[in-house]
Protein backbone atom coordinates (compact mmCIF):
# COMPACT_ATOMS: atom_id res chain seq x y z
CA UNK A 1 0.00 0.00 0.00
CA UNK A 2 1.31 3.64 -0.37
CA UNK A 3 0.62 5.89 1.67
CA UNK A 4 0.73 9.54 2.13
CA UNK A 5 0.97 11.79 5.64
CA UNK A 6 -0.64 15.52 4.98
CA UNK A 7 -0.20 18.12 7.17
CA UNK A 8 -2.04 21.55 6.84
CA UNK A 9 -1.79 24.05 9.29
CA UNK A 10 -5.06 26.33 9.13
CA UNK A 11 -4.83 29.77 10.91
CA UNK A 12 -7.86 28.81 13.46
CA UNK A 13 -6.92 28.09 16.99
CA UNK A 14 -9.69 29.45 18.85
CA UNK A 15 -12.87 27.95 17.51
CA UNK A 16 -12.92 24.33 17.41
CA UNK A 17 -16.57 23.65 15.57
CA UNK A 18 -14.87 26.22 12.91
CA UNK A 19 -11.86 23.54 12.90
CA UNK A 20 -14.01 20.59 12.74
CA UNK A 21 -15.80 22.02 10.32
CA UNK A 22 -12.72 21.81 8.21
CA UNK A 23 -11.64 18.46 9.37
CA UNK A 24 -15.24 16.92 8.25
CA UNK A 25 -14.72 18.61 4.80
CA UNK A 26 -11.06 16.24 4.84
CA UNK A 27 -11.97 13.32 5.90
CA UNK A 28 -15.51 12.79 4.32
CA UNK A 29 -13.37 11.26 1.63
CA UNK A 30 -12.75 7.64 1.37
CA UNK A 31 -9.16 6.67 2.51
CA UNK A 32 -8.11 9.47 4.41
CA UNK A 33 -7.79 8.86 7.96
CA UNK A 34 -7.48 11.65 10.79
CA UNK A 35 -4.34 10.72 13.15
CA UNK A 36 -4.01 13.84 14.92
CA UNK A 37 -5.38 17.51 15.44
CA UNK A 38 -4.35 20.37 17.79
CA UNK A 39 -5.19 23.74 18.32
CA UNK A 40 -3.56 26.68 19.96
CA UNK A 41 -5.29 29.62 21.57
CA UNK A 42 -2.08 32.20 21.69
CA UNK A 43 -0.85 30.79 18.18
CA UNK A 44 -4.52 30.92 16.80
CA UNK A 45 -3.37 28.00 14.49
CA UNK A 46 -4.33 25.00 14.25
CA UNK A 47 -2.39 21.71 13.41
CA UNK A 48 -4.12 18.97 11.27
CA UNK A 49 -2.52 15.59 10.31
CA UNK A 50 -3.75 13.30 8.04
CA UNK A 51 -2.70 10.01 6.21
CA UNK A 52 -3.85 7.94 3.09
CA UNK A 53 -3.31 6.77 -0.55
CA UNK A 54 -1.58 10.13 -2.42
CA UNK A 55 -4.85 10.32 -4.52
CA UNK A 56 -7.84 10.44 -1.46
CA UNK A 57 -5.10 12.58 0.71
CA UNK A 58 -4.78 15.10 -2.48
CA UNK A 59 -8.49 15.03 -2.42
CA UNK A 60 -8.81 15.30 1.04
CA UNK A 61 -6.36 18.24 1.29
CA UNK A 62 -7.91 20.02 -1.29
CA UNK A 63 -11.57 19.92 0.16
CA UNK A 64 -9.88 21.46 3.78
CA UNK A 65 -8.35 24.01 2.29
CA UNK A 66 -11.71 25.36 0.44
CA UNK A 67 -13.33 24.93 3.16
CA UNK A 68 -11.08 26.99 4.86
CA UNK A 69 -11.67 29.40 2.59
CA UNK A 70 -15.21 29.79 3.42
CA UNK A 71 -15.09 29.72 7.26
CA UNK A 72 -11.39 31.33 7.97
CA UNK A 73 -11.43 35.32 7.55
CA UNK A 74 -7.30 36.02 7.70
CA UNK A 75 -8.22 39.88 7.55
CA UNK A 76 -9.80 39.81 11.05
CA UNK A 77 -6.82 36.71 12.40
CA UNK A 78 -4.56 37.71 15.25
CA UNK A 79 -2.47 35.65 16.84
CA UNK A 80 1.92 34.75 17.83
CA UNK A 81 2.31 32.95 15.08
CA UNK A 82 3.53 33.79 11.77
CA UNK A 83 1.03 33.42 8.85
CA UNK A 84 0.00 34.20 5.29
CA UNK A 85 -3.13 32.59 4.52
CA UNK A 86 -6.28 30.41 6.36
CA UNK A 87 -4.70 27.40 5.40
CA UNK A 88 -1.45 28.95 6.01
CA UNK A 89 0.98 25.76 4.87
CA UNK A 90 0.23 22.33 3.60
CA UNK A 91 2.59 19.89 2.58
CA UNK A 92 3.04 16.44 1.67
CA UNK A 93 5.34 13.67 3.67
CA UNK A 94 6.29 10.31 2.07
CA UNK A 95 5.46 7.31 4.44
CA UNK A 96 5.37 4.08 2.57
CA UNK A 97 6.08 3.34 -0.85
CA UNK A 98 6.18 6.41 -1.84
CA UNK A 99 9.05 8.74 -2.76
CA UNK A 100 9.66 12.47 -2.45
CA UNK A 101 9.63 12.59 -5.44
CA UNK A 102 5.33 11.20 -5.85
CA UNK A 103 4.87 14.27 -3.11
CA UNK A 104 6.77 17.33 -5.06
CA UNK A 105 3.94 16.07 -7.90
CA UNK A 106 0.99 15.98 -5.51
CA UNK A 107 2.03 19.34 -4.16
CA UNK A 108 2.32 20.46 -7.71
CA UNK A 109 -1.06 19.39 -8.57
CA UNK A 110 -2.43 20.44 -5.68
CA UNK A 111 -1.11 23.85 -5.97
CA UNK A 112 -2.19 24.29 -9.97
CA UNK A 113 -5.76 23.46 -8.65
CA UNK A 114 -6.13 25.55 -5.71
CA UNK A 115 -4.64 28.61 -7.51
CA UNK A 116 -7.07 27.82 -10.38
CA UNK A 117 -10.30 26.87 -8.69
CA UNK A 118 -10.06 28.95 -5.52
CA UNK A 119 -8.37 31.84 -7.20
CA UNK A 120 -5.78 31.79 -3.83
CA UNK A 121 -1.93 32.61 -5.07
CA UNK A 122 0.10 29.37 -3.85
CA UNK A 123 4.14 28.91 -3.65
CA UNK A 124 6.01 25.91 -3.41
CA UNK A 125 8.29 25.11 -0.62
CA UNK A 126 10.87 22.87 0.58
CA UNK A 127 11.39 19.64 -1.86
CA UNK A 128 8.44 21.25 -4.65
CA UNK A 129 10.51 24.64 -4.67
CA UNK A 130 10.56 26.83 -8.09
CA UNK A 131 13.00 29.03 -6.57
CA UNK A 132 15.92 28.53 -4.30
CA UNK A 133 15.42 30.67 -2.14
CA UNK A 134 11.46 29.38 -1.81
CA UNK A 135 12.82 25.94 -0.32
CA UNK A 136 12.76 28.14 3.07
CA UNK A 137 9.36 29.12 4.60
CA UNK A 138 10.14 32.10 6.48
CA UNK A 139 10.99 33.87 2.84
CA UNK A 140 8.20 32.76 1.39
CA UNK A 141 6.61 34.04 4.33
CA UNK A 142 7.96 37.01 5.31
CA UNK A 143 5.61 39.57 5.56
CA UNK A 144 3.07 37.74 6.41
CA UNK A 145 -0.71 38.39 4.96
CA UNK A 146 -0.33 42.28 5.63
CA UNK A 147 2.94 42.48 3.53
CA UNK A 148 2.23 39.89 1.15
CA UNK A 149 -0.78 42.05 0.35
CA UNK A 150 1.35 44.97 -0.65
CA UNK A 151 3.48 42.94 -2.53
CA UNK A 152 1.91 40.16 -4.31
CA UNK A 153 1.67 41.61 -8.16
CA UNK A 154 4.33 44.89 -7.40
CA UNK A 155 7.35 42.89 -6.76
CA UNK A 156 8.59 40.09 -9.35
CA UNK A 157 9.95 37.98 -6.46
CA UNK A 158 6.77 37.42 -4.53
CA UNK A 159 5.14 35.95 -8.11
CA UNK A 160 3.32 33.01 -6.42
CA UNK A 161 3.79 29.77 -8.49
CA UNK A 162 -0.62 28.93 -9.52
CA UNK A 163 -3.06 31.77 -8.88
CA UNK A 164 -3.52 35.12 -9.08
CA UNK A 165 -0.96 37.85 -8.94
CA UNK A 166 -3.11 39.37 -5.87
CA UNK A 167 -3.44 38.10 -2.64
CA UNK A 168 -7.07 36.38 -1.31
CA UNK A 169 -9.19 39.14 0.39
CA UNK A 170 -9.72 36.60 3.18
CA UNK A 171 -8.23 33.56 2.75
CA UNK A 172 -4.56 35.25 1.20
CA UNK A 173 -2.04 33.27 -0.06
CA UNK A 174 -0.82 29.86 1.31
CA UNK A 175 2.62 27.37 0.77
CA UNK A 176 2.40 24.01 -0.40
CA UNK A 177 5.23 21.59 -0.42
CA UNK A 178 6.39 18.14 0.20
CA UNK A 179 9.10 17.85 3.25
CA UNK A 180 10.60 15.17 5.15
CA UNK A 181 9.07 14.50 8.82
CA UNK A 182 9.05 17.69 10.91
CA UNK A 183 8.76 17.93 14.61
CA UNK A 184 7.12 20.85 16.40
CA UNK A 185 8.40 20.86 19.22
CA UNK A 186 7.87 23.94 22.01
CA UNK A 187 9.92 24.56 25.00
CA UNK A 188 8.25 26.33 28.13
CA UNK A 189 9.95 29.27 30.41
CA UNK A 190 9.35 30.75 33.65
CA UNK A 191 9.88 33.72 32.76
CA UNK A 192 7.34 36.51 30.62
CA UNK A 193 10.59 38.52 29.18
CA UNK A 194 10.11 37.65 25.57
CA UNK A 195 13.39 39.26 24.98
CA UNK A 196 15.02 36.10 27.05
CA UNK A 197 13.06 34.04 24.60
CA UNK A 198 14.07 35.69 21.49
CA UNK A 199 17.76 35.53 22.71
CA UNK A 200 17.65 31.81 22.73
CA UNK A 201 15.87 30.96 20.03
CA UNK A 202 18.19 33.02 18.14
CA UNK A 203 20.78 30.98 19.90
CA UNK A 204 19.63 27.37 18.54
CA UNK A 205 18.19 28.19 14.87
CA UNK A 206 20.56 27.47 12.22
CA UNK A 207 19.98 31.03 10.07
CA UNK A 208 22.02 32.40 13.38
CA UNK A 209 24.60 30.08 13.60
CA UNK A 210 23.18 27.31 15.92
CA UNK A 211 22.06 23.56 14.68
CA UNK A 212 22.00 23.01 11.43
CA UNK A 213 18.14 21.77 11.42
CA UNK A 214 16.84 23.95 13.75
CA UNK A 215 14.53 26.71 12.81
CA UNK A 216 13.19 28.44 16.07
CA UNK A 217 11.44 31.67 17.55
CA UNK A 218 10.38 32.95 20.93
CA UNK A 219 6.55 33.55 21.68
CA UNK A 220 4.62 34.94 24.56
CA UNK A 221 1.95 32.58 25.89
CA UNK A 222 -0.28 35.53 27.68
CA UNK A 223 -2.93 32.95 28.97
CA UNK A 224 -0.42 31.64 30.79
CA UNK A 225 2.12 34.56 31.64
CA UNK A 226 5.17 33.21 30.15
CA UNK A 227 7.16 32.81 27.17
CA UNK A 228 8.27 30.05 24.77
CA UNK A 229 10.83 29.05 22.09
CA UNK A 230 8.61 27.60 19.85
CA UNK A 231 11.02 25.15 17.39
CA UNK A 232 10.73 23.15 14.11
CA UNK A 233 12.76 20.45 13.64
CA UNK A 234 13.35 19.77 10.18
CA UNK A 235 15.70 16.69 10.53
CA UNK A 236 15.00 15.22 14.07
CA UNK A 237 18.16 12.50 13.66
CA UNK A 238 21.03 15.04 12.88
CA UNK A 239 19.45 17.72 15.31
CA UNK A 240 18.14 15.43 18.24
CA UNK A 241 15.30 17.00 20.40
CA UNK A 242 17.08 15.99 23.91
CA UNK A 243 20.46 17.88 22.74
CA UNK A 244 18.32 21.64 21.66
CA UNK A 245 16.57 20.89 24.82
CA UNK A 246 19.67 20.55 26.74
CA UNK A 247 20.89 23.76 25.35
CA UNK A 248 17.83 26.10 25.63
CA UNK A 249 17.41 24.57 29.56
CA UNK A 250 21.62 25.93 29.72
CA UNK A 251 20.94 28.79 27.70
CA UNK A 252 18.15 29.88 29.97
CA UNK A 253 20.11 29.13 33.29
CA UNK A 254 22.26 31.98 32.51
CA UNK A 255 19.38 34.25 32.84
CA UNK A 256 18.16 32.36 36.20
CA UNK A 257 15.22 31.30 33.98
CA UNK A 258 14.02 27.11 34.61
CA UNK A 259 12.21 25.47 31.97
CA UNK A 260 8.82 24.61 32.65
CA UNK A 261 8.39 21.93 30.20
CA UNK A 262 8.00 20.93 26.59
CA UNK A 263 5.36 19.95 23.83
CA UNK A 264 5.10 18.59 20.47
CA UNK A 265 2.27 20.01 18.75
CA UNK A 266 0.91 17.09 15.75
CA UNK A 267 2.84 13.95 16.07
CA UNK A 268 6.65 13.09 16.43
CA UNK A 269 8.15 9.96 15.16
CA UNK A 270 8.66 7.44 17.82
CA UNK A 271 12.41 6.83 17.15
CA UNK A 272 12.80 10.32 17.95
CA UNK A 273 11.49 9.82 21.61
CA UNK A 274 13.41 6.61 21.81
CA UNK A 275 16.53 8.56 21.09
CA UNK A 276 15.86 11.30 23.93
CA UNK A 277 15.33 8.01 26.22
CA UNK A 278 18.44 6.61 25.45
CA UNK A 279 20.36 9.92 26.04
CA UNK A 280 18.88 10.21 29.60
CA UNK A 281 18.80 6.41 30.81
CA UNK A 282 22.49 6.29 29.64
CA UNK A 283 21.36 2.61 28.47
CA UNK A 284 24.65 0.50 27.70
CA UNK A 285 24.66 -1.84 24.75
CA UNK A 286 21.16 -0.42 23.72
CA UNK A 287 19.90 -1.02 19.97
CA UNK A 288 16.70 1.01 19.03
CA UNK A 289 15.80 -0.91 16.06
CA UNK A 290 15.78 -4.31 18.56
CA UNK A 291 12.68 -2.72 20.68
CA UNK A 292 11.06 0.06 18.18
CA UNK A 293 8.73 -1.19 15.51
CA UNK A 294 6.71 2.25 14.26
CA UNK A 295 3.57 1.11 12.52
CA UNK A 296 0.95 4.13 11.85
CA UNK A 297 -1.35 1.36 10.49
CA UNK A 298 -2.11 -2.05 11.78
CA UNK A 299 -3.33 -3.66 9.19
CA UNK A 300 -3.52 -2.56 4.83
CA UNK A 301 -7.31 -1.52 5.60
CA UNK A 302 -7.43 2.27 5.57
CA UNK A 303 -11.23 2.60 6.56
């Protein structure tokens, strides 16, 4: 069987019947099968994972982001998080008999239709990438949906790949691509200085010098009074999560800040949890593939 993971990130963190609304829209097709969602109050964004054969998952992610269209208004969206449309990213992760190469084409297709039958300008990230400089998401989102607005149809370099030259009154513009697993992984601080934050997120992300696969930011969480350095990591084996969280828990000692604690938001592979396990048992002689078997499906039934 080959299967597909999708996983669009709508700018909705607030609402859930607004996010189930666009979950329903996904999974009404045949073959796709929810595995995860998670929302985000401070973020107002909303993480939505999905799996399937590449065709009902193309469906699938097609029908969320329309409907996202129709329910998510990005001119009246606030929120910590960085974003550029309702369904702000969406790409594509090969999971079984599939290559990156099958999700670069679904992203393509994908993107041709949305641009065409939604009339929402799309660009192509990471593996699908036009552009070099487009294979990185924070260029191809900086600005966000205000600046994009000025931009999109002025200046050559913000051309989107499908759609108009314009940006969506409401649902603006939005990235598709097709990327290796990602963890999202957040890291908790006593402290409500978002300066502290800043400082070590610009301490671990790899545009500043720190690990190579690290992309990171600092965030306030207001419900809560504190602040976070909120990370993505784009290649969990060469950047471990137990060795950035070693260094943000130093980093923030310095300031006489204690972390708090951590979270993935979606899912996280599980030989990425095994690894942080190893680390801290200091197991001797230990051999992850010997106890780790990571199965999303039990059986070749998708239903």
């Amino acid at each position: 069987m080959k299967l597909v993971e999708c996983v669009p990130n709508f700018s909705e963190g607030r609402d859930p019947k607004v996010l189930d609304d666009v979950v329903g829209a996904m999974t009404e097709v045949e073959g796709v099968r929810l595995l995860d969602k998670e929302m985000d109050a401070d973020h107002n964004r909303a993480v939505v994972t999905i799996i399937g054969p590449p065709e009902a998952v193309l469906e699938g992610a097609f029908r969320g982001i329309s409907r996202a269209s129709e329910v998510i208004d990005l001119s009246k969206h606030t929120g910590e998080h960085p974003r550029m449309g309702a369904t702000d990213v969406c790409p594509f992760v090969p999971v079984k008999g599939v290559t990156m190469g099958d999700c670069v084409e679904l992203a393509t297709r994908l993107g041709e239709r949305v641009g065409k039958e939604l009339s929402i300008p799309v660009f192509l990230y990471e593996a699908a990438a036009t552009r070099p400089e487009r294979e990185n998401l924070a260029k191809v989102r900086k600005g966000q949906f205000e600046g994009l607005s000025e931009e999109i149809g002025k200046n050559p370099e913000k051309d989107p790949d499908f759609g108009p030259s314009k940006i969506h009154p409401t649902a603006g513009a939005i990235a598709i691509g097709a990327r290796p697993f990602l963890v999202a992984y957040n890291i908790n601080l006593d402290t409500d200085d978002l300066k502290i934050a800043k400082t070590i997120a610009n301490t671990i992300r790899h545009a500043r010098g720190g690990y190579r696969y690290v992309k990171a930011m600092g965030f306030e969480i207001k419900d809560r009074g504190i602040v976070q350095v909120s990370i993505n990591m784009v290649n969990y084996k060469k950047s471990p999560l137990f060795r950035v969280f070693e260094t943000v828990k130093r980093e923030a000692a310095r300031y006489g800040v204690n972390v708090l604690g951590s979270e993935v938001v979606g899912l996280v592979p599980a030989d990425a949890l095994v690894a942080c396990a190893d680390f801290y048992l200091q197991l001797e002689d230990f051999q992850a593939d010997q106890v780790l078997e990571n199965r999303l499906y039990e059986s070749e039934d998708t239903e």
